[in-house]
C-alpha atoms as a PDB file:
ATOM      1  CA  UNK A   1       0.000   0.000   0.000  1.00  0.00           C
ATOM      2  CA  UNK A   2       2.628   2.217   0.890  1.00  0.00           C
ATOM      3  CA  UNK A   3       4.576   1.545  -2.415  1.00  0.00           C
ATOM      4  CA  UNK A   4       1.607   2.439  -4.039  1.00  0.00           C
ATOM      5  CA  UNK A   5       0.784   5.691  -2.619  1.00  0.00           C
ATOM      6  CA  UNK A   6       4.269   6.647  -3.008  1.00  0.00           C
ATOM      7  CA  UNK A   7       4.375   6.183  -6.834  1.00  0.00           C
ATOM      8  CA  UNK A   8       0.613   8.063  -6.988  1.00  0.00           C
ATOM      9  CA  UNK A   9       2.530  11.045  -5.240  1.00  0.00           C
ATOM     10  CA  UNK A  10       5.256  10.983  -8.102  1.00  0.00           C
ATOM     11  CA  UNK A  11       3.530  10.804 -10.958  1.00  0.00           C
ATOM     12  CA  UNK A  12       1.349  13.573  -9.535  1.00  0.00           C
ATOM     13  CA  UNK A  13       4.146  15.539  -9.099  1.00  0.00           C
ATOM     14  CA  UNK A  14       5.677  14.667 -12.798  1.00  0.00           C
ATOM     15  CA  UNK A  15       2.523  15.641 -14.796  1.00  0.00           C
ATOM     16  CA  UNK A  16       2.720  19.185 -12.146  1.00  0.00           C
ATOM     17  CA  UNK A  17       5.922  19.628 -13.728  1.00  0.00           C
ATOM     18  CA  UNK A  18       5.262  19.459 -17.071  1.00  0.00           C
ATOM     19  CA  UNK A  19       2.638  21.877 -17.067  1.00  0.00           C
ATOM     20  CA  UNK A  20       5.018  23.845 -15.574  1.00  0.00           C
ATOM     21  CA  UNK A  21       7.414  23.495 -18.630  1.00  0.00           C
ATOM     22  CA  UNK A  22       6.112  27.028 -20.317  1.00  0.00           C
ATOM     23  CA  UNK A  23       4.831  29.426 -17.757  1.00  0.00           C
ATOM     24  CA  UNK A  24       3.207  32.640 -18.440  1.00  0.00           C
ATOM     25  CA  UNK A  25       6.267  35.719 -18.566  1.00  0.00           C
ATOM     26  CA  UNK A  26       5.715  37.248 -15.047  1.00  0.00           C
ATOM     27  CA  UNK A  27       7.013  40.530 -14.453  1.00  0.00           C
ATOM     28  CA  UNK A  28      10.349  40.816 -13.049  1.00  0.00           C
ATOM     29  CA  UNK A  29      10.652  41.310  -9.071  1.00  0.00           C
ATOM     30  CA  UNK A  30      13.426  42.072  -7.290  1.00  0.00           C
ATOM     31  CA  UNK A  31      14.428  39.085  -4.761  1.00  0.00           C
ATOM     32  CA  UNK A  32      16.282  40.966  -1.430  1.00  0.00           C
ATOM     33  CA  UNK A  33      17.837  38.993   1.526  1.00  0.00           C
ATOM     34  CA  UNK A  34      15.369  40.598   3.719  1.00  0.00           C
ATOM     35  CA  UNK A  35      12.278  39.247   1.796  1.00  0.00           C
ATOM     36  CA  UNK A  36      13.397  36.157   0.767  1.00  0.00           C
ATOM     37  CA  UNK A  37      13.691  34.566   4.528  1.00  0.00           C
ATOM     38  CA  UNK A  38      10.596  35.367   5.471  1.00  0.00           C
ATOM     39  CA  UNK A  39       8.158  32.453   5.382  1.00  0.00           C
ATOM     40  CA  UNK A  40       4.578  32.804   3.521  1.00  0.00           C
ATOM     41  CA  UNK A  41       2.833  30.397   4.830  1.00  0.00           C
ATOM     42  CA  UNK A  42       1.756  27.681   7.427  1.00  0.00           C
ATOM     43  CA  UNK A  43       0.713  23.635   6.995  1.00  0.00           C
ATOM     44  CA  UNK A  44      -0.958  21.717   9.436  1.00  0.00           C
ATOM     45  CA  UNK A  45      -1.129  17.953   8.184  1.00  0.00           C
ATOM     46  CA  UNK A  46      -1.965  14.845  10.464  1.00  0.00           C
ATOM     47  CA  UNK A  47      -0.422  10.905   9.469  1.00  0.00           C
ATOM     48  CA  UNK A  48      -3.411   9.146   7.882  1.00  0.00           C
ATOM     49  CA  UNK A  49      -1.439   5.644   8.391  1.00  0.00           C
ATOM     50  CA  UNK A  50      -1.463   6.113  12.099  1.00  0.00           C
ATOM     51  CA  UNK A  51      -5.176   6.504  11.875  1.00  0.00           C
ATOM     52  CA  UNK A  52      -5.187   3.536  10.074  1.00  0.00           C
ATOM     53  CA  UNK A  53      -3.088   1.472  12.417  1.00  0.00           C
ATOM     54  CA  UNK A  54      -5.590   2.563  15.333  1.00  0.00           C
ATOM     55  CA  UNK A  55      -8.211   0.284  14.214  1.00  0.00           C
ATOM     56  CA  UNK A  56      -5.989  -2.632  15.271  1.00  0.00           C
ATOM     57  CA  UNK A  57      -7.061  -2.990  19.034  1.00  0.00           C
ATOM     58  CA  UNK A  58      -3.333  -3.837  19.566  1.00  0.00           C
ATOM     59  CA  UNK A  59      -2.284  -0.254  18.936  1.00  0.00           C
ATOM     60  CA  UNK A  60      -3.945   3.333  19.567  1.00  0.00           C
ATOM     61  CA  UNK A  61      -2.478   6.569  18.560  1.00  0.00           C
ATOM     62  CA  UNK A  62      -2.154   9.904  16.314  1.00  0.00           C
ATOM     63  CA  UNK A  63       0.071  12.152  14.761  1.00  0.00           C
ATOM     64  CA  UNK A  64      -0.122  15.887  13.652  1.00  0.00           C
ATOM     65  CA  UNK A  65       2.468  17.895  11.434  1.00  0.00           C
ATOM     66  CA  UNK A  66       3.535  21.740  11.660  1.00  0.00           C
ATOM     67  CA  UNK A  67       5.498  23.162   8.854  1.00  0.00           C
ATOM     68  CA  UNK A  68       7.037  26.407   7.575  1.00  0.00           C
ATOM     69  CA  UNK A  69       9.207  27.665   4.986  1.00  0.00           C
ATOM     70  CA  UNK A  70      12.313  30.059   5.064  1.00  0.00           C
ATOM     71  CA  UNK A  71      12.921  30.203   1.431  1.00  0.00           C
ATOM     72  CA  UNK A  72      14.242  26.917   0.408  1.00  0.00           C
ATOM     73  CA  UNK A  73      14.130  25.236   3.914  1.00  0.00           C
ATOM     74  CA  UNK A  74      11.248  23.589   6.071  1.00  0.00           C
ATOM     75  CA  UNK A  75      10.911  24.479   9.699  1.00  0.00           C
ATOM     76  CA  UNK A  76       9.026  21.268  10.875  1.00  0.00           C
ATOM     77  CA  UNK A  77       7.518  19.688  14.033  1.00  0.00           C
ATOM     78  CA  UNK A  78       5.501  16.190  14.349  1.00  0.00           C
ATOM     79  CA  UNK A  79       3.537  15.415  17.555  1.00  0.00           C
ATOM     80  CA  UNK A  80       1.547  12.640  18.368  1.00  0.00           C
ATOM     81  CA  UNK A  81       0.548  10.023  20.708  1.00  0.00           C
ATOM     82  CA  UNK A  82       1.444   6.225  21.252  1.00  0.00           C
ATOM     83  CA  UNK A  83      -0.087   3.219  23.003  1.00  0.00           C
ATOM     84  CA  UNK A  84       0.467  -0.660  21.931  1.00  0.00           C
ATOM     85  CA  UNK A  85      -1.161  -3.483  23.597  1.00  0.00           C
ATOM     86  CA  UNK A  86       0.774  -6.954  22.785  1.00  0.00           C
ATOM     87  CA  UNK A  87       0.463 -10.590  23.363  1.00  0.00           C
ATOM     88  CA  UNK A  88       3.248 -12.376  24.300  1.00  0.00           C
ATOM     89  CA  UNK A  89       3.713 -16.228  24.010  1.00  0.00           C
ATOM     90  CA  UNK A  90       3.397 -16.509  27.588  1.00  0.00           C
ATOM     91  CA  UNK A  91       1.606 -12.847  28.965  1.00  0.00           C
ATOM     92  CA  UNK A  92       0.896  -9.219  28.041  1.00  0.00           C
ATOM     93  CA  UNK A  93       2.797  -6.476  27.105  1.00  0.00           C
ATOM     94  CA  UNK A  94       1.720  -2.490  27.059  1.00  0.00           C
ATOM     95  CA  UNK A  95       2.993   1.439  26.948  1.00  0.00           C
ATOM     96  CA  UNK A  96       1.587   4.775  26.262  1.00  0.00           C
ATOM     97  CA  UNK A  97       3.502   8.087  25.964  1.00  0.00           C
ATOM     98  CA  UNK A  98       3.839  11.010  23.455  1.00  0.00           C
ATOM     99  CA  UNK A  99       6.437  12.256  21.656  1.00  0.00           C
ATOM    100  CA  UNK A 100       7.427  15.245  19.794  1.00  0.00           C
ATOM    101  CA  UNK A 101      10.382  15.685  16.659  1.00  0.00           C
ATOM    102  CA  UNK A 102      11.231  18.703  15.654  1.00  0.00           C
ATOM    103  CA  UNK A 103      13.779  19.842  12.543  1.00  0.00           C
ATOM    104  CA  UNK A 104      14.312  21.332   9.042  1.00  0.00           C
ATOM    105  CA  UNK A 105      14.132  20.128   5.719  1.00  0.00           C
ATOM    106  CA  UNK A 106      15.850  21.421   3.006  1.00  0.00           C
ATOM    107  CA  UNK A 107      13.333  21.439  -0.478  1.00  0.00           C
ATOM    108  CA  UNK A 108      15.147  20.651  -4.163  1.00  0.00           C
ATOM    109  CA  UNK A 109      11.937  22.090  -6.193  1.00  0.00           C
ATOM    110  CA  UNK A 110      12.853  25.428  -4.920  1.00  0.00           C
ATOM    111  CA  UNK A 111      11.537  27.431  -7.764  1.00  0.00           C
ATOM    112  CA  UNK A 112       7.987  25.134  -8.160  1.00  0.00           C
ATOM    113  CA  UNK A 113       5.206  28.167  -7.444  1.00  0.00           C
ATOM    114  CA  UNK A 114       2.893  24.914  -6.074  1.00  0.00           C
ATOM    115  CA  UNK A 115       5.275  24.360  -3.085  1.00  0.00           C
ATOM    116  CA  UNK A 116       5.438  20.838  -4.286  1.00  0.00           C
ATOM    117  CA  UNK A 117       8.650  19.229  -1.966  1.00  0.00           C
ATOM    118  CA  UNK A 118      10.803  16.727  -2.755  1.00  0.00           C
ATOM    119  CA  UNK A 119      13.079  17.033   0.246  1.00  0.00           C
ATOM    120  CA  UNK A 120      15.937  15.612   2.320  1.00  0.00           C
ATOM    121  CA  UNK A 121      15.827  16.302   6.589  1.00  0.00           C
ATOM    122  CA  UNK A 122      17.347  15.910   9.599  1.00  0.00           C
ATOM    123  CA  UNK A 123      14.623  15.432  12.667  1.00  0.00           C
ATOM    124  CA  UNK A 124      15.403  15.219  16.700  1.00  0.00           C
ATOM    125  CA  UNK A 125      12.673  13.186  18.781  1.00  0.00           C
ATOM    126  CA  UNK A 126      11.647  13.468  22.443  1.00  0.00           C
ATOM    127  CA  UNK A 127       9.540  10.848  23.732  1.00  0.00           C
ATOM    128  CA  UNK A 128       8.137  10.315  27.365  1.00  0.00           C
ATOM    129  CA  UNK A 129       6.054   7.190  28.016  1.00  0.00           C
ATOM    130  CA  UNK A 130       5.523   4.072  31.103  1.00  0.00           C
ATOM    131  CA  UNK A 131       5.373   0.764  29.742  1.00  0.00           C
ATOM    132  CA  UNK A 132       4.632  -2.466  32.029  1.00  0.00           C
ATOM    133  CA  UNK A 133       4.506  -6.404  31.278  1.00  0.00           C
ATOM    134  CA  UNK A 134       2.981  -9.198  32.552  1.00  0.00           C
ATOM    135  CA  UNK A 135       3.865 -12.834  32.135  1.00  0.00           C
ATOM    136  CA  UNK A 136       2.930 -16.628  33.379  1.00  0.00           C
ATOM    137  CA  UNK A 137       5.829 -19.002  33.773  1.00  0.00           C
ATOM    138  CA  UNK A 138       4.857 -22.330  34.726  1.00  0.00           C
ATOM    139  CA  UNK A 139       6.917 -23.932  38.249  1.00  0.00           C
ATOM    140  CA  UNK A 140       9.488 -26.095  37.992  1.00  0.00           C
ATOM    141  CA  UNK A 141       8.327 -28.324  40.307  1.00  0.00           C
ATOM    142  CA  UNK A 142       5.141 -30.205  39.386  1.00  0.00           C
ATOM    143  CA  UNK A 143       2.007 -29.437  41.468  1.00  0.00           C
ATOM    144  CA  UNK A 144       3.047 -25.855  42.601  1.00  0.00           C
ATOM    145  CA  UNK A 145       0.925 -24.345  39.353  1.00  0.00           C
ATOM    146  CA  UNK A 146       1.962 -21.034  36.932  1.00  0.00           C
ATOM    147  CA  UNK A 147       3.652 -17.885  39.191  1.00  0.00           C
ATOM    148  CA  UNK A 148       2.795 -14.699  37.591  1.00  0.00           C
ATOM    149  CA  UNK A 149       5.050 -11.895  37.128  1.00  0.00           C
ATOM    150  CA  UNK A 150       4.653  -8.235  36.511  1.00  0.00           C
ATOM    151  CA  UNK A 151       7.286  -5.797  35.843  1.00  0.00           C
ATOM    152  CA  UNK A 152       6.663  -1.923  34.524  1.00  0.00           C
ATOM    153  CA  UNK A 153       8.646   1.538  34.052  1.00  0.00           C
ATOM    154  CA  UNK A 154       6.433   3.923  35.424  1.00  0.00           C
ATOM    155  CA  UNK A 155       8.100   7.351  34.085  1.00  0.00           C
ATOM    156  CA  UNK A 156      10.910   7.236  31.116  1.00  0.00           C
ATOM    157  CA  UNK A 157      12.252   9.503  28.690  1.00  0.00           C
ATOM    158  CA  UNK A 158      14.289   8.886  25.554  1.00  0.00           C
ATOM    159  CA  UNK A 159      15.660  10.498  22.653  1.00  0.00           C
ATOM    160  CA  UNK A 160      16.915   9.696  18.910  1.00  0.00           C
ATOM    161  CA  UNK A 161      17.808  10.793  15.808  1.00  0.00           C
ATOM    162  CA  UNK A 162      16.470  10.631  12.029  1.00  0.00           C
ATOM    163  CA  UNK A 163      17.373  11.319   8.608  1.00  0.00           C
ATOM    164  CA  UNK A 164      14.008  12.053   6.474  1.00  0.00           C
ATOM    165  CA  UNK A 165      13.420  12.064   2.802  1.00  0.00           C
ATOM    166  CA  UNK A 166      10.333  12.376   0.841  1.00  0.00           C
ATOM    167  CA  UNK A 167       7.104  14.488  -1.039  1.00  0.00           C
ATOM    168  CA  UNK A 168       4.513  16.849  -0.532  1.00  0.00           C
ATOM    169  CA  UNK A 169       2.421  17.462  -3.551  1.00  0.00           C
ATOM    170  CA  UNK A 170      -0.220  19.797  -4.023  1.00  0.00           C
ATOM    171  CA  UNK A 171      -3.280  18.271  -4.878  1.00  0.00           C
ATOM    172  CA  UNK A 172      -5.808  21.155  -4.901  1.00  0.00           C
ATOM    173  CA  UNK A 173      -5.308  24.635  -3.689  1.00  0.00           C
ATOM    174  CA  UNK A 174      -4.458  24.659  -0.271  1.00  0.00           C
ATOM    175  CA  UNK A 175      -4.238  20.812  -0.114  1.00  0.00           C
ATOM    176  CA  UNK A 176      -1.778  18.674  -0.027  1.00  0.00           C
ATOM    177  CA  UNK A 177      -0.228  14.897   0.185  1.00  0.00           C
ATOM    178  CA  UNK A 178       2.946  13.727   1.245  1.00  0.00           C
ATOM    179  CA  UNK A 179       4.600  10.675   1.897  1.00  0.00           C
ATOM    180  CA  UNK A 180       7.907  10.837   4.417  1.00  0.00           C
ATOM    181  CA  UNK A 181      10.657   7.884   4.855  1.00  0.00           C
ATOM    182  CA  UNK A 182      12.337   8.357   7.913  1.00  0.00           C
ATOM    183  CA  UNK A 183      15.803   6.437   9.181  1.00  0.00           C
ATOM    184  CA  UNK A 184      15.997   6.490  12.853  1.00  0.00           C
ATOM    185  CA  UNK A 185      18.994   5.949  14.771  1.00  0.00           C
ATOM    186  CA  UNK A 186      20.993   6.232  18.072  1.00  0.00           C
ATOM    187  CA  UNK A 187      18.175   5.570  20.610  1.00  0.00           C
ATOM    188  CA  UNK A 188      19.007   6.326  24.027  1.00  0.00           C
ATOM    189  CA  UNK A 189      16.085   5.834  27.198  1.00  0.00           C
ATOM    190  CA  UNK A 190      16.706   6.760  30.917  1.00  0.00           C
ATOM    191  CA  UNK A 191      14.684   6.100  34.087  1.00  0.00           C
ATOM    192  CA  UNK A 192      14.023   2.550  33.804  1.00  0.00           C
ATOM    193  CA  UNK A 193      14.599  -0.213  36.346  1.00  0.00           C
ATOM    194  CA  UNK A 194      14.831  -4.050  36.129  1.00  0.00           C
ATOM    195  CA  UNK A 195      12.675  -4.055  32.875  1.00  0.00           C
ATOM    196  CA  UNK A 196      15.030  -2.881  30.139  1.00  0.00           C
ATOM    197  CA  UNK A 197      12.417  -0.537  27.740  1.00  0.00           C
ATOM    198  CA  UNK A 198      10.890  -2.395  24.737  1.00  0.00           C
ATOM    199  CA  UNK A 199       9.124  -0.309  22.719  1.00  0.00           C
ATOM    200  CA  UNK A 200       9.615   3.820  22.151  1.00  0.00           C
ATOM    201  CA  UNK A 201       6.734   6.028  21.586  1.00  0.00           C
ATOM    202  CA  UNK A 202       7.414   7.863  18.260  1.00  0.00           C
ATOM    203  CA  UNK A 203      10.515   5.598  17.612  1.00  0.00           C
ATOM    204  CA  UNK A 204       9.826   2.005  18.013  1.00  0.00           C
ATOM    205  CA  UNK A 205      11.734  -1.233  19.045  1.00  0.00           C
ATOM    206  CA  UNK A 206      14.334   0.520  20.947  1.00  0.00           C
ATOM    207  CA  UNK A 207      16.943  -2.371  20.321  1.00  0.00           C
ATOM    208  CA  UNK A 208      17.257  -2.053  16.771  1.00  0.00           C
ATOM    209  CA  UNK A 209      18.621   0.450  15.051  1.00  0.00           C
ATOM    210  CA  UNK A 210      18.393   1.807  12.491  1.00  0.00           C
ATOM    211  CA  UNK A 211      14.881   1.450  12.335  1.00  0.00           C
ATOM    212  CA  UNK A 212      12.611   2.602   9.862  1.00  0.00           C
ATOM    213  CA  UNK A 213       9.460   4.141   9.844  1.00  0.00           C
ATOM    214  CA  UNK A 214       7.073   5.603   7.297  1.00  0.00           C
ATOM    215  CA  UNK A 215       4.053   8.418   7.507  1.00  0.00           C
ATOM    216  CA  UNK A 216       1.778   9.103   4.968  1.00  0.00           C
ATOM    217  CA  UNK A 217       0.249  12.697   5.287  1.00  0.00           C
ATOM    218  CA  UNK A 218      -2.666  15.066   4.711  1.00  0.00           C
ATOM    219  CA  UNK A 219      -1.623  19.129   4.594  1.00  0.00           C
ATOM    220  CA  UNK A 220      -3.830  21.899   4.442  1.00  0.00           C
ATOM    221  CA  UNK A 221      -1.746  25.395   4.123  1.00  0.00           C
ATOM    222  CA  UNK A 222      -2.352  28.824   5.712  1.00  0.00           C
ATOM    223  CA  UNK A 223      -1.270  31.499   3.680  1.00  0.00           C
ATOM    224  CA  UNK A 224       0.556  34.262   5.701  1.00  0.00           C
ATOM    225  CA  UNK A 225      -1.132  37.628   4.972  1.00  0.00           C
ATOM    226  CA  UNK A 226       1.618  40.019   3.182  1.00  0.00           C
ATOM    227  CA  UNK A 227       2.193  43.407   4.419  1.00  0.00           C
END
């Protein structure tokens, strides 16, 4: 599905381009360092595929997206919410936290009047979640029955990295799609006791890395008024 989406989002962006191929002449304007900074508008987007994945009763959550641009660069900042609820072979495991990731992405259609992206970014994530689990192991002995053990963080906080690639495309004005790739790396998570954390709010299984994760997004822009 994802693949899919992805290559709807590039051919969009393809036949956007060619139109663009002979533009009406515009009359010259003169581009200053103090104008050209300034950003002109503001999108507020939200992940459709975490939407999706909250119909699965073994995970719960949402995402929304801030972005800006300074010329040819993307002022950006995700922040959503995370809970997973998983069987285990022999028990239960759960968390819940939010997170926030905040960073810049630099856009390589910088002359496309659409604001059409194809981009390449750098993101830093904050996460702060609990996470318990639950678990039967049967005695040694025979007669004594199954002991039951429970184990939870109650308050933790982590951090990681990603490198971020992908499109927005305008699809009608004042609305667009995007699709964002994101390679995450160098996980770090403090506060926890004997139960070493599983699973990172925002990031994901915090023992491998890099991990990868994917969003698929919804944008609606607000133009800045000009003065």
């Amino acid at each position: 599905m994802c693949r899919y989406i992805f290559s709807l989002l590039i051919l969009s962006l393809a036949w956007q381009l060619q139109a663009q191929e002979s533009p009406k002449p515009k009359k010259p304007r003169i581009d200053t360092v103090s104008n050209k900074y300034l950003p002109t508008g503001l999108r507020l987007g939200i992940d459709a595929l975490t939407l999706i994945r909250s119909k699965d009763n073994s995970f719960k959550g949402w995402e929304v997206n801030f972005d800006t641009d300074l010329y040819r660069y993307y002022v950006t900042v995700d922040y959503g919410y995370w809970a997973t609820n998983q069987l285990l072979g022999n028990g239960r495991y759960t968390n819940a936290g939010n997170y926030i990731r905040f960073g810049a992405d630099i856009n390589f259609l910088l002359k496309d009047p659409e604001k059409n992206m194809f981009f390449l970014g750098l993101r830093y994530g904050i996460s702060s979640f609990s996470e318990s689990v639950e678990y039967n192991n049967k005695a040694y002995y025979p007669g004594f029955g199954t002991q039951s053990y429970y184990q939870s963080n109650g308050s933790l906080s982590g951090h990681w990295i990603e490198i971020t690639t992908g499109l927005r495309v305008k699809i009608v004005s004042g609305f667009w799609m995007g699709a964002t790739a994101r390679l995450k790396f160098a996980p770090s998570v403090s506060g926890y006791g004997n139960l070493f954390p599983y699973d990172m709010p925002g990031y994901g299984i915090v023992e491998e890395a890099p991990y990868w994760g994917f969003n698929y997004q919804l944008f609606w822009r607000l133009p800045f008024k000009k003065k």
